[in-house]
PDB file of N, CA and C in Angstrom:
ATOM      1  N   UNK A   1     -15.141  19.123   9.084  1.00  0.00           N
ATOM      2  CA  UNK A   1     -15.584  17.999   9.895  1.00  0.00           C
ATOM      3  C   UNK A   1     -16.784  17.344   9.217  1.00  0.00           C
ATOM      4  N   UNK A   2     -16.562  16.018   9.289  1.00  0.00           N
ATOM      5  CA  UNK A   2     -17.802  15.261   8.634  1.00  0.00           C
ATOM      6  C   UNK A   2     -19.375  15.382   9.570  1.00  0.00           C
ATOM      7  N   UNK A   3     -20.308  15.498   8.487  1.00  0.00           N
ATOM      8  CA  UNK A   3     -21.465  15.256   9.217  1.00  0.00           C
ATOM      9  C   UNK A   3     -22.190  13.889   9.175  1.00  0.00           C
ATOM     10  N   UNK A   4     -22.255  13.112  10.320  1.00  0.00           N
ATOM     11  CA  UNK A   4     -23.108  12.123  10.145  1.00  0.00           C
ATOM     12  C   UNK A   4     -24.247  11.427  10.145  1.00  0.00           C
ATOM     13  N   UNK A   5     -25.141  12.787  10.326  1.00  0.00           N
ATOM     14  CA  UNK A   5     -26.338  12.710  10.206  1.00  0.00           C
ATOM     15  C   UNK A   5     -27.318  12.919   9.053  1.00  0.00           C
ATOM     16  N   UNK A   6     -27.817  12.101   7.943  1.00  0.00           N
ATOM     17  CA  UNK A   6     -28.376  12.003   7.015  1.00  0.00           C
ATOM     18  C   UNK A   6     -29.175  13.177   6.824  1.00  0.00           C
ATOM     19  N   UNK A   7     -29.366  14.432   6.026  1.00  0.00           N
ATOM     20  CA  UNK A   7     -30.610  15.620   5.543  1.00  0.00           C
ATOM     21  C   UNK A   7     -31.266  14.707   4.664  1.00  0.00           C
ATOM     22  N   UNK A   8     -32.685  14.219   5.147  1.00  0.00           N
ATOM     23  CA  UNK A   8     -33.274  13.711   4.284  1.00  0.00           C
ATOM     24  C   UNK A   8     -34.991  14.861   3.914  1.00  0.00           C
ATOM     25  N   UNK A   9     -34.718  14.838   2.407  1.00  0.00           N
ATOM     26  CA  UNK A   9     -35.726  15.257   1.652  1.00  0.00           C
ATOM     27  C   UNK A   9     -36.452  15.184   0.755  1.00  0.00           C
ATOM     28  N   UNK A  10     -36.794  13.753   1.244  1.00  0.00           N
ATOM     29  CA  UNK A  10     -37.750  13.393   0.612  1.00  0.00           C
ATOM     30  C   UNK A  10     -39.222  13.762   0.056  1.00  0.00           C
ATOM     31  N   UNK A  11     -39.708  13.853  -0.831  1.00  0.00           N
ATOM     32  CA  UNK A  11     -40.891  14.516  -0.639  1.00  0.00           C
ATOM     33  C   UNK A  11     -41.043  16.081  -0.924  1.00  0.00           C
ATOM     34  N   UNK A  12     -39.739  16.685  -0.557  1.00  0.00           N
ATOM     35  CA  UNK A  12     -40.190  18.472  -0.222  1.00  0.00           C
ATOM     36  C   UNK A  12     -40.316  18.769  -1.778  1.00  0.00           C
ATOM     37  N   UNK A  13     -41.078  19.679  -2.281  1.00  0.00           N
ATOM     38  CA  UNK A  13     -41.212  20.349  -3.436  1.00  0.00           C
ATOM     39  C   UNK A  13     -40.151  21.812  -3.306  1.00  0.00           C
ATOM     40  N   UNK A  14     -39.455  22.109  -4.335  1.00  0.00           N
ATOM     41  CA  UNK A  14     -38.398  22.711  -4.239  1.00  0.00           C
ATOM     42  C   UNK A  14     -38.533  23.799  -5.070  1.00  0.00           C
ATOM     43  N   UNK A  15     -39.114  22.936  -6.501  1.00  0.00           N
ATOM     44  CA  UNK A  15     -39.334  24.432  -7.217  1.00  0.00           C
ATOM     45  C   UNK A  15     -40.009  24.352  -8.868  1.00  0.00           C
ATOM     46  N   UNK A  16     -40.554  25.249  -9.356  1.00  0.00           N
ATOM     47  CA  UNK A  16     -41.404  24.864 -10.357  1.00  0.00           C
ATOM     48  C   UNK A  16     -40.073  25.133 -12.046  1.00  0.00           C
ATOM     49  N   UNK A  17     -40.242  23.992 -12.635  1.00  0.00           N
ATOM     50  CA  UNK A  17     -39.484  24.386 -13.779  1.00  0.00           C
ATOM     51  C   UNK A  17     -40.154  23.992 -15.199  1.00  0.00           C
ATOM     52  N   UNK A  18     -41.363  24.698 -15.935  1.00  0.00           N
ATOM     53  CA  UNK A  18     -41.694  24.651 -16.767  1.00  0.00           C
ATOM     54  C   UNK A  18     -42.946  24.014 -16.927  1.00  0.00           C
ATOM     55  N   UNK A  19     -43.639  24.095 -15.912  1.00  0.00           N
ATOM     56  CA  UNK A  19     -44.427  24.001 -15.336  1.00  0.00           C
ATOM     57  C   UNK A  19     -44.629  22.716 -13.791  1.00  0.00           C
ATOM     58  N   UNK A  20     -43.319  21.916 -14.123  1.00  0.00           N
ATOM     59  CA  UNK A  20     -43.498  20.445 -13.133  1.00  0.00           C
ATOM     60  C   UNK A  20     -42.882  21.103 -11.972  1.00  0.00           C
ATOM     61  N   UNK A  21     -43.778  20.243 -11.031  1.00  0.00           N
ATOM     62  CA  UNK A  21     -42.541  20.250 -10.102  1.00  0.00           C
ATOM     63  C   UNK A  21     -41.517  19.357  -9.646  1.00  0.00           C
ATOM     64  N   UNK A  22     -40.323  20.154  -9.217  1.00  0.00           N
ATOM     65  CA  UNK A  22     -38.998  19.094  -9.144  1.00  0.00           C
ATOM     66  C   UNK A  22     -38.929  18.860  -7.013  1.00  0.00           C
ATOM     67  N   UNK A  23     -38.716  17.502  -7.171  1.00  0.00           N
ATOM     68  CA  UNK A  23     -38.400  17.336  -5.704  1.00  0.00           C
ATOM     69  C   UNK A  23     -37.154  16.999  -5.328  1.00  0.00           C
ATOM     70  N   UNK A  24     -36.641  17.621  -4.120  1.00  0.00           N
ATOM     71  CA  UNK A  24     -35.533  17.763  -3.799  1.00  0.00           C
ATOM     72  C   UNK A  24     -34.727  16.189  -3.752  1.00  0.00           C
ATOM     73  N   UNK A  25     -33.229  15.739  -3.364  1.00  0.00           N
ATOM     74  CA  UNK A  25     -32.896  14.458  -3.876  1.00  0.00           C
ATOM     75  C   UNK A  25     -33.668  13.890  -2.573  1.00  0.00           C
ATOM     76  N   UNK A  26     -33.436  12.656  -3.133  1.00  0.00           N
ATOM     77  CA  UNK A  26     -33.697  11.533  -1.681  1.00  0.00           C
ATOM     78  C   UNK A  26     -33.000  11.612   0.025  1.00  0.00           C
ATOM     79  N   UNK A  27     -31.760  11.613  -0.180  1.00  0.00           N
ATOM     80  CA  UNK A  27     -31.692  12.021   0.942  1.00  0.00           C
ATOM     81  C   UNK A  27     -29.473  12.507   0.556  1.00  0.00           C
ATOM     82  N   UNK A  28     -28.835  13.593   1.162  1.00  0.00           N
ATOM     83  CA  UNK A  28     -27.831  13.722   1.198  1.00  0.00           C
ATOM     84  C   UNK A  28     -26.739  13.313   2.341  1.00  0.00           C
ATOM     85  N   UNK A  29     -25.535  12.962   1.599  1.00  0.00           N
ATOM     86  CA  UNK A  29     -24.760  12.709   3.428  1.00  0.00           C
ATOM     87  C   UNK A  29     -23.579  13.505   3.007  1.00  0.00           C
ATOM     88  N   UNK A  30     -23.030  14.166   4.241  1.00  0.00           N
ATOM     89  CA  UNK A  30     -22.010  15.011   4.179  1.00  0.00           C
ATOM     90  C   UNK A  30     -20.780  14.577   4.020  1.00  0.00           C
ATOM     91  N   UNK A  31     -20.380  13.223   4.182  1.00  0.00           N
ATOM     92  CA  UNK A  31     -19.433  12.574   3.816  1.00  0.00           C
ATOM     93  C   UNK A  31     -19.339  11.283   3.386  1.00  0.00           C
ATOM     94  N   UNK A  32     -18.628  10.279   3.440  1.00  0.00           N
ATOM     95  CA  UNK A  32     -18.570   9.158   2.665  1.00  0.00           C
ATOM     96  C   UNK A  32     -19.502   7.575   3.095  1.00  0.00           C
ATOM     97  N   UNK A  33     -19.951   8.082   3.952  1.00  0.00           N
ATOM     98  CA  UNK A  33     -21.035   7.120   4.934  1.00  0.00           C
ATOM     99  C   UNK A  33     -22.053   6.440   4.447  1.00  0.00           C
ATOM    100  N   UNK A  34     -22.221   4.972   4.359  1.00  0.00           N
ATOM    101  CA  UNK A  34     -23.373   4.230   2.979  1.00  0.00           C
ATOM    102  C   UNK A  34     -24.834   5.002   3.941  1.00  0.00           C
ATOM    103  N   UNK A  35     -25.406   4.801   2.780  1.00  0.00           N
ATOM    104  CA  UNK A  35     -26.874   5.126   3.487  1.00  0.00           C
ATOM    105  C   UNK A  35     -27.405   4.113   2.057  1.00  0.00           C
ATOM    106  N   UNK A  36     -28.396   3.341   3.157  1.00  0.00           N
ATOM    107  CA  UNK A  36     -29.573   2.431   2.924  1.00  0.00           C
ATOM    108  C   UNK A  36     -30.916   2.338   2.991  1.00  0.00           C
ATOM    109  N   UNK A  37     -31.575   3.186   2.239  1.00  0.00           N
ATOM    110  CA  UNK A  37     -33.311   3.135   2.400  1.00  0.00           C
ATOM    111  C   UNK A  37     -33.926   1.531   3.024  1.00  0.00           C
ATOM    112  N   UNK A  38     -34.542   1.739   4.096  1.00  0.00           N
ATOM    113  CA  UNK A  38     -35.292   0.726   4.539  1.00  0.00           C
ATOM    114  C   UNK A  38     -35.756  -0.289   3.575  1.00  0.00           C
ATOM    115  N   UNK A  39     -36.911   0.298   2.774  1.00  0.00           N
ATOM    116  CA  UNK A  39     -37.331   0.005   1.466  1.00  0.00           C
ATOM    117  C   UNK A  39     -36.699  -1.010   0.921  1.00  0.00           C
ATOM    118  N   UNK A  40     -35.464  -0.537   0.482  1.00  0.00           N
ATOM    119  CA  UNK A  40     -34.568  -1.420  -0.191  1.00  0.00           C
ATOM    120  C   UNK A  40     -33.786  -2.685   0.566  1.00  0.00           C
ATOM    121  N   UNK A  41     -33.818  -2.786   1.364  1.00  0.00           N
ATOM    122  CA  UNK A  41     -33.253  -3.824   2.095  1.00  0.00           C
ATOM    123  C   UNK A  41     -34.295  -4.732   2.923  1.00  0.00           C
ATOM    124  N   UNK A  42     -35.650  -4.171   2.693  1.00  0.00           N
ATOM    125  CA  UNK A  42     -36.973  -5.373   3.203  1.00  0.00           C
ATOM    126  C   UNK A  42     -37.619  -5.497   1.634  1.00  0.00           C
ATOM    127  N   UNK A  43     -37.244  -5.061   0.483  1.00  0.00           N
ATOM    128  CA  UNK A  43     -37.597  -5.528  -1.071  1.00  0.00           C
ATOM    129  C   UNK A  43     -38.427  -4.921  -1.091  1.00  0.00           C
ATOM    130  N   UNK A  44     -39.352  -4.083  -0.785  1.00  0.00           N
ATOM    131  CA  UNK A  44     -40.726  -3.194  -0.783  1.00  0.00           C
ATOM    132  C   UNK A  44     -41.800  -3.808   0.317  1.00  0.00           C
ATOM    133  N   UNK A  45     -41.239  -4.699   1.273  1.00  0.00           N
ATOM    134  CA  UNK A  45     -41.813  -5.436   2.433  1.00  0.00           C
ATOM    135  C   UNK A  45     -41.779  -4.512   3.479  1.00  0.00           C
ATOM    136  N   UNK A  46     -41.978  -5.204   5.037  1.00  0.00           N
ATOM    137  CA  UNK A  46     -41.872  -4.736   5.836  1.00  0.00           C
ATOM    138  C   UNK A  46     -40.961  -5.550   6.669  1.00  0.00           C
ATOM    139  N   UNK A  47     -40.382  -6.488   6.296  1.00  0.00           N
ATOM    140  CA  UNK A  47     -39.288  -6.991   7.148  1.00  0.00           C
ATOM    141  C   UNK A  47     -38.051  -7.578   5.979  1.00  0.00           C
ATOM    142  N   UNK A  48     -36.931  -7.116   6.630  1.00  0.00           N
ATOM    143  CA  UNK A  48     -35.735  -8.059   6.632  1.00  0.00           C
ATOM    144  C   UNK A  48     -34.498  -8.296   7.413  1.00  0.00           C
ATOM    145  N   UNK A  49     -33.611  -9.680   7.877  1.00  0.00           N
ATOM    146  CA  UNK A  49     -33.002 -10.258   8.395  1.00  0.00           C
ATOM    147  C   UNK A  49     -31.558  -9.049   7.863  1.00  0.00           C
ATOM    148  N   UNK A  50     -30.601  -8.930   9.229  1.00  0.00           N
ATOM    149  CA  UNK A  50     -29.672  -8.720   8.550  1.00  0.00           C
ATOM    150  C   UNK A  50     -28.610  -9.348   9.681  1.00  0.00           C
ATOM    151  N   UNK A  51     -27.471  -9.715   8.866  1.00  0.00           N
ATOM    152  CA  UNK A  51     -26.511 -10.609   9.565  1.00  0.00           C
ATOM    153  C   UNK A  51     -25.183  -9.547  10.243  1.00  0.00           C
ATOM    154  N   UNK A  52     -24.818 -10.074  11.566  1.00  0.00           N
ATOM    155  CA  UNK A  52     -23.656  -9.112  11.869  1.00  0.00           C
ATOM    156  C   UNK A  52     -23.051  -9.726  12.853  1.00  0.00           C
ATOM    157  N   UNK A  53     -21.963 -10.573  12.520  1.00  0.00           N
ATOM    158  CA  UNK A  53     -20.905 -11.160  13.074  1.00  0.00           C
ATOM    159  C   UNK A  53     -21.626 -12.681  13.604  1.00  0.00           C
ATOM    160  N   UNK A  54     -22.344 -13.427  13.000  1.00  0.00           N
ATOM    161  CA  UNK A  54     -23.226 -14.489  13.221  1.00  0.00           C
ATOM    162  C   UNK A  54     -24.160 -14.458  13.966  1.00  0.00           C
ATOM    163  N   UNK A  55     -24.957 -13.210  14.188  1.00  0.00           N
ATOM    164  CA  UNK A  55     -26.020 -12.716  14.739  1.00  0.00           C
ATOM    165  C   UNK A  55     -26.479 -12.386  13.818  1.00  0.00           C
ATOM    166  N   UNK A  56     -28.381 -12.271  14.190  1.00  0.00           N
ATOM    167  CA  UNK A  56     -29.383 -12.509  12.977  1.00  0.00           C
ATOM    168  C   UNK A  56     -30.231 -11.255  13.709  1.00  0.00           C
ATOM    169  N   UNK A  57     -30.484 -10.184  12.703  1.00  0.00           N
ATOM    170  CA  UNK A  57     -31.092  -9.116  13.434  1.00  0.00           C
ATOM    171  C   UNK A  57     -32.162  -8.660  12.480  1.00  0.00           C
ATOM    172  N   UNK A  58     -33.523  -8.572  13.654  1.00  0.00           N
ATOM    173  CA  UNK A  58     -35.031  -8.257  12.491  1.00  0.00           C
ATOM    174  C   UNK A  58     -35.231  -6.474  12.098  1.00  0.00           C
ATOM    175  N   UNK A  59     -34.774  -6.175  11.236  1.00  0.00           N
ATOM    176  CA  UNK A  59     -35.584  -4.856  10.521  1.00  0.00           C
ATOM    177  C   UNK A  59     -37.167  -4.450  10.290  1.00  0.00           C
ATOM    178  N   UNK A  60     -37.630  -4.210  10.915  1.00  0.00           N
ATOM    179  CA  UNK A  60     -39.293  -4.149  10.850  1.00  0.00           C
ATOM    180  C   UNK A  60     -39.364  -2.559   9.943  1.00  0.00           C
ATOM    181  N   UNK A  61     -40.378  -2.405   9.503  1.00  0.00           N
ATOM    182  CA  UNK A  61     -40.981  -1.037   8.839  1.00  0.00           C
ATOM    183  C   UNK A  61     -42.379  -1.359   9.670  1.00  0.00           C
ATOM    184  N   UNK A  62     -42.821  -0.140  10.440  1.00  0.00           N
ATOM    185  CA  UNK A  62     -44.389  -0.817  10.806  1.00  0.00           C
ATOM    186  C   UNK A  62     -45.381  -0.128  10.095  1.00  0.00           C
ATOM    187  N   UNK A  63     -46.576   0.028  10.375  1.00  0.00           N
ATOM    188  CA  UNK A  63     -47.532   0.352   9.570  1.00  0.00           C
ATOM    189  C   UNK A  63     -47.711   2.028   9.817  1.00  0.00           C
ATOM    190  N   UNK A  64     -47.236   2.753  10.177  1.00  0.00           N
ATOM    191  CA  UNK A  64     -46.878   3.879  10.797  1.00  0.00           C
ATOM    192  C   UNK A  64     -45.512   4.634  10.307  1.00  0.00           C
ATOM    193  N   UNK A  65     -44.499   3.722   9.157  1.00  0.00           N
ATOM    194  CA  UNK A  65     -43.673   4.424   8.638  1.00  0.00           C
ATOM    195  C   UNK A  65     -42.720   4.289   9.654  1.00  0.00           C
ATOM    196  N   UNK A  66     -42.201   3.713  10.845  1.00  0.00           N
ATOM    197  CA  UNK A  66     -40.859   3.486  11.926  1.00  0.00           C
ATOM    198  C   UNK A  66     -40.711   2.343  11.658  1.00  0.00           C
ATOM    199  N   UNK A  67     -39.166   2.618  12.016  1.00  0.00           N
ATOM    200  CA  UNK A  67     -37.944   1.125  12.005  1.00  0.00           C
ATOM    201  C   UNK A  67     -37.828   1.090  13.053  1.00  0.00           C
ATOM    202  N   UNK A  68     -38.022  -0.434  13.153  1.00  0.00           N
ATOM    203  CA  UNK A  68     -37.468  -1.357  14.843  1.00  0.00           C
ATOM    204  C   UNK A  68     -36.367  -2.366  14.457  1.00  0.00           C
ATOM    205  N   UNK A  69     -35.566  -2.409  15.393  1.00  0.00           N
ATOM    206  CA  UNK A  69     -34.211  -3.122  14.970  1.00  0.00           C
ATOM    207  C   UNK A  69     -33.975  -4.112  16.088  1.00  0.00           C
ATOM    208  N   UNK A  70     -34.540  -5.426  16.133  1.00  0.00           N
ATOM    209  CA  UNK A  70     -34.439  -6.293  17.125  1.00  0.00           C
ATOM    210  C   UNK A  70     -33.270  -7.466  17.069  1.00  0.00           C
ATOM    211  N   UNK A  71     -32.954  -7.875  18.085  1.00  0.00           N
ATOM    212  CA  UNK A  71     -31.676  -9.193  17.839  1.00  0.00           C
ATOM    213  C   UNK A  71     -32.812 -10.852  18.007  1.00  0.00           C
TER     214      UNK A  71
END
C-alpha cells in the first residue's frame, strides 16, 4: 500500500564519513506522488500564485517557516 505522507529529513545529520558530515535526503515519498518544496515554487520568496481550474490561489511562507494556502 502506498504511503502518502512525505518523511521529510531535512537537516538530520546521519552519519560521519571521513570526517564530514552527510545529511539525510531532502525529503522521501513512498510512492509516485510529485512533491514540491515551497521554496521552489515562491523562487526563494515568500509568496506565489498558483492556478487551479481558473482560480488564483496565494502560497504564503511566513516568517516562522508555515504555509498558508488562501483562494
Amino acid at each position: 500500500m502506498c504511503s502518502h505522507k512525505p518523511q521529510f529529513h531535512a537537516g538530520v545529520r546521519t552519519m560521519r564519513e571521513e570526517g564530514r558530515l552527510q545529511l539525510a535526503p531532502a525529503a522521501t515519498v513512498a510512492c509516485d506522488i510529485p512533491l514540491h518544496r515551497a521554496q521552489n515554487l515562491t523562487q526563494g520568496g515568500s509568496v506565489a500564485h498558483i492556478d487551479l481550474a481558473g482560480q488564483t490561489y496565494v502560497l504564503r511562507i511566513t516568517r516562522a517557516g508555515k504555509s498558508i494556502l488562501t483562494k
